[in-house]
PDB file of N, CA and C in Angstrom:
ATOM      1  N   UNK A   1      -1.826  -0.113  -2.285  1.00  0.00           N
ATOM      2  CA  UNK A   1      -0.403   0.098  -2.352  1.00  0.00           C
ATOM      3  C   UNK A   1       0.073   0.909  -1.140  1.00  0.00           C
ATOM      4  N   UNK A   2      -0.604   2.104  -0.701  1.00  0.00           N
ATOM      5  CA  UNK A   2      -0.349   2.560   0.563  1.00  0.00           C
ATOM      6  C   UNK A   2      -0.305   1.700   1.800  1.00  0.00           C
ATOM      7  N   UNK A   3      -1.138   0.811   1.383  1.00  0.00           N
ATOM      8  CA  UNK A   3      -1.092  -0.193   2.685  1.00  0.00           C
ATOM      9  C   UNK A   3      -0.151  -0.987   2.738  1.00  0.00           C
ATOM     10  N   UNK A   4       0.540  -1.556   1.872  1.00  0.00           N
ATOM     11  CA  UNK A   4       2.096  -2.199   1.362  1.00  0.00           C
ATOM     12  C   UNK A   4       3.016  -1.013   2.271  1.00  0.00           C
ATOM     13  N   UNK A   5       2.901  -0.080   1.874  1.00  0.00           N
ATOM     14  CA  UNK A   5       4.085   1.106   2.277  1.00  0.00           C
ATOM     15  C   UNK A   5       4.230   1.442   3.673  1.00  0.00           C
ATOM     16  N   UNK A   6       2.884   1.456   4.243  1.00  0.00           N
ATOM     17  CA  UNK A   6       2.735   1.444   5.924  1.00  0.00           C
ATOM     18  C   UNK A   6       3.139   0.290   6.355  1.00  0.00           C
ATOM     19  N   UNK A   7       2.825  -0.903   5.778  1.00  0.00           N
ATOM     20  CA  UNK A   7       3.776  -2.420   6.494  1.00  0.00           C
ATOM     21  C   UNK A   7       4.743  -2.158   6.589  1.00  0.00           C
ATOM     22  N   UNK A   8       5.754  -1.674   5.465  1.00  0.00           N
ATOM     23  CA  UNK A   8       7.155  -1.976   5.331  1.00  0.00           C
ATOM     24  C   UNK A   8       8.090  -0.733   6.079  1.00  0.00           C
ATOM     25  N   UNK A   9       7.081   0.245   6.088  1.00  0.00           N
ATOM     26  CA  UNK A   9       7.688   1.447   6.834  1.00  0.00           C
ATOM     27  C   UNK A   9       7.779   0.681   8.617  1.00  0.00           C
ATOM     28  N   UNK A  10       5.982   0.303   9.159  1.00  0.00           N
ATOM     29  CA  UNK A  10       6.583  -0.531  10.603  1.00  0.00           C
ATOM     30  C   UNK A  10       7.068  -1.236  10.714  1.00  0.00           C
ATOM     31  N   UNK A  11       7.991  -2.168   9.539  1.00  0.00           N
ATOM     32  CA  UNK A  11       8.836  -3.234   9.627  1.00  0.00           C
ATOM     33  C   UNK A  11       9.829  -2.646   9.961  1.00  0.00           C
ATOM     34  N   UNK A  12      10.169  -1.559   8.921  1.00  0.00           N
ATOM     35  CA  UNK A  12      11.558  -0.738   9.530  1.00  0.00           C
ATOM     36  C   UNK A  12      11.590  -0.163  10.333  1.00  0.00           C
ATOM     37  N   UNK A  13      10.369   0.331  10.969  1.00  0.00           N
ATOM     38  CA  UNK A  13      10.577   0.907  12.673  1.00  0.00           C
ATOM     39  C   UNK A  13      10.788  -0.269  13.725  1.00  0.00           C
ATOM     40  N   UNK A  14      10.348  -1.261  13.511  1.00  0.00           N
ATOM     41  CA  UNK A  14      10.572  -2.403  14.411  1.00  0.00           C
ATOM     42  C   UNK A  14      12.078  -3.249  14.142  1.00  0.00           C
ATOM     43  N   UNK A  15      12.464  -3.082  12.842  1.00  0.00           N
ATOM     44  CA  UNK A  15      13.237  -3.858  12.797  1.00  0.00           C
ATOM     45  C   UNK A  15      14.813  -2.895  13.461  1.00  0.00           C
ATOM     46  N   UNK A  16      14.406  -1.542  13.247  1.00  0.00           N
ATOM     47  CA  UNK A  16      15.926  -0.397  13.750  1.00  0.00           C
ATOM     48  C   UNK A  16      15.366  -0.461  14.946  1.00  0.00           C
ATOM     49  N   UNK A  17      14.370  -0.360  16.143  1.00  0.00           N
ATOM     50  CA  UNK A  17      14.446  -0.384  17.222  1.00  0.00           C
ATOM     51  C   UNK A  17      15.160  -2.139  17.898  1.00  0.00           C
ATOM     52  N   UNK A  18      15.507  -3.112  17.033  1.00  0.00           N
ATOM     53  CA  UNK A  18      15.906  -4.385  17.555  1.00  0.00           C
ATOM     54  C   UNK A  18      17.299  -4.207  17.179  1.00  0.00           C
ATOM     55  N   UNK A  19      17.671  -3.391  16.455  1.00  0.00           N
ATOM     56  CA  UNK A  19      19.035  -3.222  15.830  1.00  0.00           C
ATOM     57  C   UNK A  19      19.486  -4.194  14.842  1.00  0.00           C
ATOM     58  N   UNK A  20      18.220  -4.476  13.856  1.00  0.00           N
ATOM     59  CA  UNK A  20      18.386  -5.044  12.469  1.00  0.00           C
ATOM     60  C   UNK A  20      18.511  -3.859  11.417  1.00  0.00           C
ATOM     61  N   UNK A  21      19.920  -3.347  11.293  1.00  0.00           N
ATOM     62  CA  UNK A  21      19.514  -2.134  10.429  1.00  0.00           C
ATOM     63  C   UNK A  21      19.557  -2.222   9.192  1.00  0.00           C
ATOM     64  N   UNK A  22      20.172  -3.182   8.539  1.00  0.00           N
ATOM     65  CA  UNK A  22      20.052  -4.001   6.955  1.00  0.00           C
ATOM     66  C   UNK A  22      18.714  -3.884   6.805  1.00  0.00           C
ATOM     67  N   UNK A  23      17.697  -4.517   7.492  1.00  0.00           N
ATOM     68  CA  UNK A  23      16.660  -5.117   7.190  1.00  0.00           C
ATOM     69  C   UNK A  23      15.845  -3.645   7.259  1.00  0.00           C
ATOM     70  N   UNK A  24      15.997  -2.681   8.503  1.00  0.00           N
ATOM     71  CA  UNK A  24      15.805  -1.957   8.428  1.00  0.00           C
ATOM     72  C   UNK A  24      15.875  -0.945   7.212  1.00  0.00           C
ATOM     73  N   UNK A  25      16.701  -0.731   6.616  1.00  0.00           N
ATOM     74  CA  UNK A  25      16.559   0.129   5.466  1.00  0.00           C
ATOM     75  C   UNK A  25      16.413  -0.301   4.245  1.00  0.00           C
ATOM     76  N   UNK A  26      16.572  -2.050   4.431  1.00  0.00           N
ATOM     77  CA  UNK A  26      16.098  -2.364   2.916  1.00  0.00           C
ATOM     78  C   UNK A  26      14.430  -1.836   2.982  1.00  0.00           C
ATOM     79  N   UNK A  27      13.603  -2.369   3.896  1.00  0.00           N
ATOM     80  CA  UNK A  27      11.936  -2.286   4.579  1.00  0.00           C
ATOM     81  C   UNK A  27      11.989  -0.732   4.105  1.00  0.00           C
ATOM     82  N   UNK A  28      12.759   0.391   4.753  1.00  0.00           N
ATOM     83  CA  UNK A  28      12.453   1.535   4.504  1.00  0.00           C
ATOM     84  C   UNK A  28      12.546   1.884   2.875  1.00  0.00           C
ATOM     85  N   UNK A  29      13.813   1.687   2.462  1.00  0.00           N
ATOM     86  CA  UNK A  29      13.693   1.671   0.789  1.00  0.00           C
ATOM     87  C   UNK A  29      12.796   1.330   0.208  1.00  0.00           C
ATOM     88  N   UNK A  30      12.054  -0.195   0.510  1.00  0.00           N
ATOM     89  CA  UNK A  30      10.743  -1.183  -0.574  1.00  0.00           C
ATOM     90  C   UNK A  30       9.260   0.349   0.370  1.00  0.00           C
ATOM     91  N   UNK A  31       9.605   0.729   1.142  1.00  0.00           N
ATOM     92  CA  UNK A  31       8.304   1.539   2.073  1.00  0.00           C
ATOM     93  C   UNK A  31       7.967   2.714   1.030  1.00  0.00           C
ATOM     94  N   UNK A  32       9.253   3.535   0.576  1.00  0.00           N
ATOM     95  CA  UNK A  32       9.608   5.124  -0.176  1.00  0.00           C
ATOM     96  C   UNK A  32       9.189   4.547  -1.515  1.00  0.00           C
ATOM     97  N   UNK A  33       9.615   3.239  -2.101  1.00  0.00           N
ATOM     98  CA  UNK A  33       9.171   3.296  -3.601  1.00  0.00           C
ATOM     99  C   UNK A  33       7.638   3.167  -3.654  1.00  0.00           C
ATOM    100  N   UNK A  34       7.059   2.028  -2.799  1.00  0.00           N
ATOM    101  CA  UNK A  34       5.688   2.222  -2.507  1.00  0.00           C
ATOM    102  C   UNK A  34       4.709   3.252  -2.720  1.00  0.00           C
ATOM    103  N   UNK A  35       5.690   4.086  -1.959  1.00  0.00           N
ATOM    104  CA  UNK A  35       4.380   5.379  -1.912  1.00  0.00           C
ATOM    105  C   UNK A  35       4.515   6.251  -2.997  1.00  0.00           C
ATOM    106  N   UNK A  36       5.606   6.597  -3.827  1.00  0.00           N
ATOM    107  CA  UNK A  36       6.201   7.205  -4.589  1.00  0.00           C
ATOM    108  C   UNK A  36       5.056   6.692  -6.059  1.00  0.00           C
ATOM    109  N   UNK A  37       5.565   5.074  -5.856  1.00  0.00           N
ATOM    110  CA  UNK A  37       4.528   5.010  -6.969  1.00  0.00           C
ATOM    111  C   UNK A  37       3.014   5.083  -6.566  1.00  0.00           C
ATOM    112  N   UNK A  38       2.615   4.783  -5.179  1.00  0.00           N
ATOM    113  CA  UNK A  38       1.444   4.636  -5.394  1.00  0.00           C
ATOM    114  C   UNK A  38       0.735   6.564  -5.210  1.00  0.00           C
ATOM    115  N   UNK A  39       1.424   7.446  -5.217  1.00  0.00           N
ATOM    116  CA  UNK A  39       1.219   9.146  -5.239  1.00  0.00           C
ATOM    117  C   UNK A  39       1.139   9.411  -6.686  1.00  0.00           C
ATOM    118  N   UNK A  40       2.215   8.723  -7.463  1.00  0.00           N
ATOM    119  CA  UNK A  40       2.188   9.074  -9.253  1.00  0.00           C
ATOM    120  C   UNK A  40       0.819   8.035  -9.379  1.00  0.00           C
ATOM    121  N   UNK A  41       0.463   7.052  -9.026  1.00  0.00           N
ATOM    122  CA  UNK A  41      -0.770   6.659  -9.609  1.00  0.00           C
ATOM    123  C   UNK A  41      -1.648   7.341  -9.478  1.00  0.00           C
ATOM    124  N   UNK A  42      -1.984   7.846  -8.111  1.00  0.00           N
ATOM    125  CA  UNK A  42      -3.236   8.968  -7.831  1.00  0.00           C
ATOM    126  C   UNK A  42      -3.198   9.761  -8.926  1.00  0.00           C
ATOM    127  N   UNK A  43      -2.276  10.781  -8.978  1.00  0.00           N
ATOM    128  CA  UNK A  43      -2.136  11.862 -10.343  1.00  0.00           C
ATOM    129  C   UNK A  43      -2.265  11.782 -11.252  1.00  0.00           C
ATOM    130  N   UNK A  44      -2.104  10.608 -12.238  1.00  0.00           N
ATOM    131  CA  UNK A  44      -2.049   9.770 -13.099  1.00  0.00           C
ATOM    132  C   UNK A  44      -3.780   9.680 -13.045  1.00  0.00           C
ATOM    133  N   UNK A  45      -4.633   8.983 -12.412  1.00  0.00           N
ATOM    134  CA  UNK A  45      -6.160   9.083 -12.455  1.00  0.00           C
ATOM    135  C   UNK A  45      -7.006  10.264 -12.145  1.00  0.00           C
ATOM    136  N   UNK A  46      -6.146  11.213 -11.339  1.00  0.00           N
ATOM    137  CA  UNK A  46      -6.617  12.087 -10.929  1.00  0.00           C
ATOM    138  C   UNK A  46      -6.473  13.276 -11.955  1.00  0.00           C
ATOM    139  N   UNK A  47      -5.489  12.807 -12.978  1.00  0.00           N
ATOM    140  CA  UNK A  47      -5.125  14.191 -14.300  1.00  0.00           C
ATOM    141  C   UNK A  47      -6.701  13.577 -15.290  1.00  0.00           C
ATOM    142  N   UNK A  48      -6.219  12.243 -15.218  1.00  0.00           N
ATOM    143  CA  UNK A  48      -7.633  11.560 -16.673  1.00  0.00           C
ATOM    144  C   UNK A  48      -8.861  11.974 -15.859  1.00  0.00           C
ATOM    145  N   UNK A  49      -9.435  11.919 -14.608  1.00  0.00           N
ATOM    146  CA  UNK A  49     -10.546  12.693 -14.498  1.00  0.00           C
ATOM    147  C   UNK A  49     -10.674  13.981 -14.830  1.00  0.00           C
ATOM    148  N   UNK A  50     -10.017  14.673 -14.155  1.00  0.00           N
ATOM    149  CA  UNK A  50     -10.178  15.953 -14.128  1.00  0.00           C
ATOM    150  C   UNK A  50     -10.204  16.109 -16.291  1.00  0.00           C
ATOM    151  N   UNK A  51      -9.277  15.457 -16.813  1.00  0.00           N
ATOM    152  CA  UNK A  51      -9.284  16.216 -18.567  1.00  0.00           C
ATOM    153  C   UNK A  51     -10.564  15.310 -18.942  1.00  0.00           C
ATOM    154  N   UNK A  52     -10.990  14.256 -18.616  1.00  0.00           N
ATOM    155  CA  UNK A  52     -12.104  13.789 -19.183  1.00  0.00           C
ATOM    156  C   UNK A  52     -13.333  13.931 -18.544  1.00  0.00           C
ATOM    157  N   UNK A  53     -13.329  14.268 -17.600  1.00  0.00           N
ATOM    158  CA  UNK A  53     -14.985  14.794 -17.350  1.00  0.00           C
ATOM    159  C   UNK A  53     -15.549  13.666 -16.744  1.00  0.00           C
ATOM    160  N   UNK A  54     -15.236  12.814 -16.727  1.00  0.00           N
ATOM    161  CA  UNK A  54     -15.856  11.408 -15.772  1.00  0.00           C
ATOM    162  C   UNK A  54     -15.307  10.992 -14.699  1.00  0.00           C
ATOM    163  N   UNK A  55     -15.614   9.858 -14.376  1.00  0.00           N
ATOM    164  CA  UNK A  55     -15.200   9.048 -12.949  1.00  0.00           C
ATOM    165  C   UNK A  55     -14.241   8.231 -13.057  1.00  0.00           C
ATOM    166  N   UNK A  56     -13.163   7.859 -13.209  1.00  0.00           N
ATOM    167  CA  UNK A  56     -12.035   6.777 -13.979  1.00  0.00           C
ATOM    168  C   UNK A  56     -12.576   5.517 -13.346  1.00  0.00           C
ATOM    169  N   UNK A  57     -12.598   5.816 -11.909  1.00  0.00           N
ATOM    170  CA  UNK A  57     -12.969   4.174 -11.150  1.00  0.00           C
ATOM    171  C   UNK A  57     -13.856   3.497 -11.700  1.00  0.00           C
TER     172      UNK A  57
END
């Protein structure tokens, strides 16, 4: 999912340096939810390890 979020973030750096700025901040918007969720997922596996004592993966 981080890797989704780094595409769409250099889409929107490429696309505001051509002066597509629609495209540009839609790319940046789909970039921020990306990571947002993919940071609550970490925590989310990273709370069930830590309270259960095992490896989740």
């Amino acid at each position: 999912m981080i890797k989704w979020a780094i595409i769409f973030f250099i889409i929107s750096l490429v696309a505001g340096f051509f002066g597509f700025t629609g495209v540009a901040a839609g790319a940046k918007g789909i970039a921020k939810i990306l990571f947002f969720i993919a940071v609550a997922i970490f925590l989310i596996v990273l709370i069930f390890g830590v309270f259960l004592g095992v490896l989740v993966f």
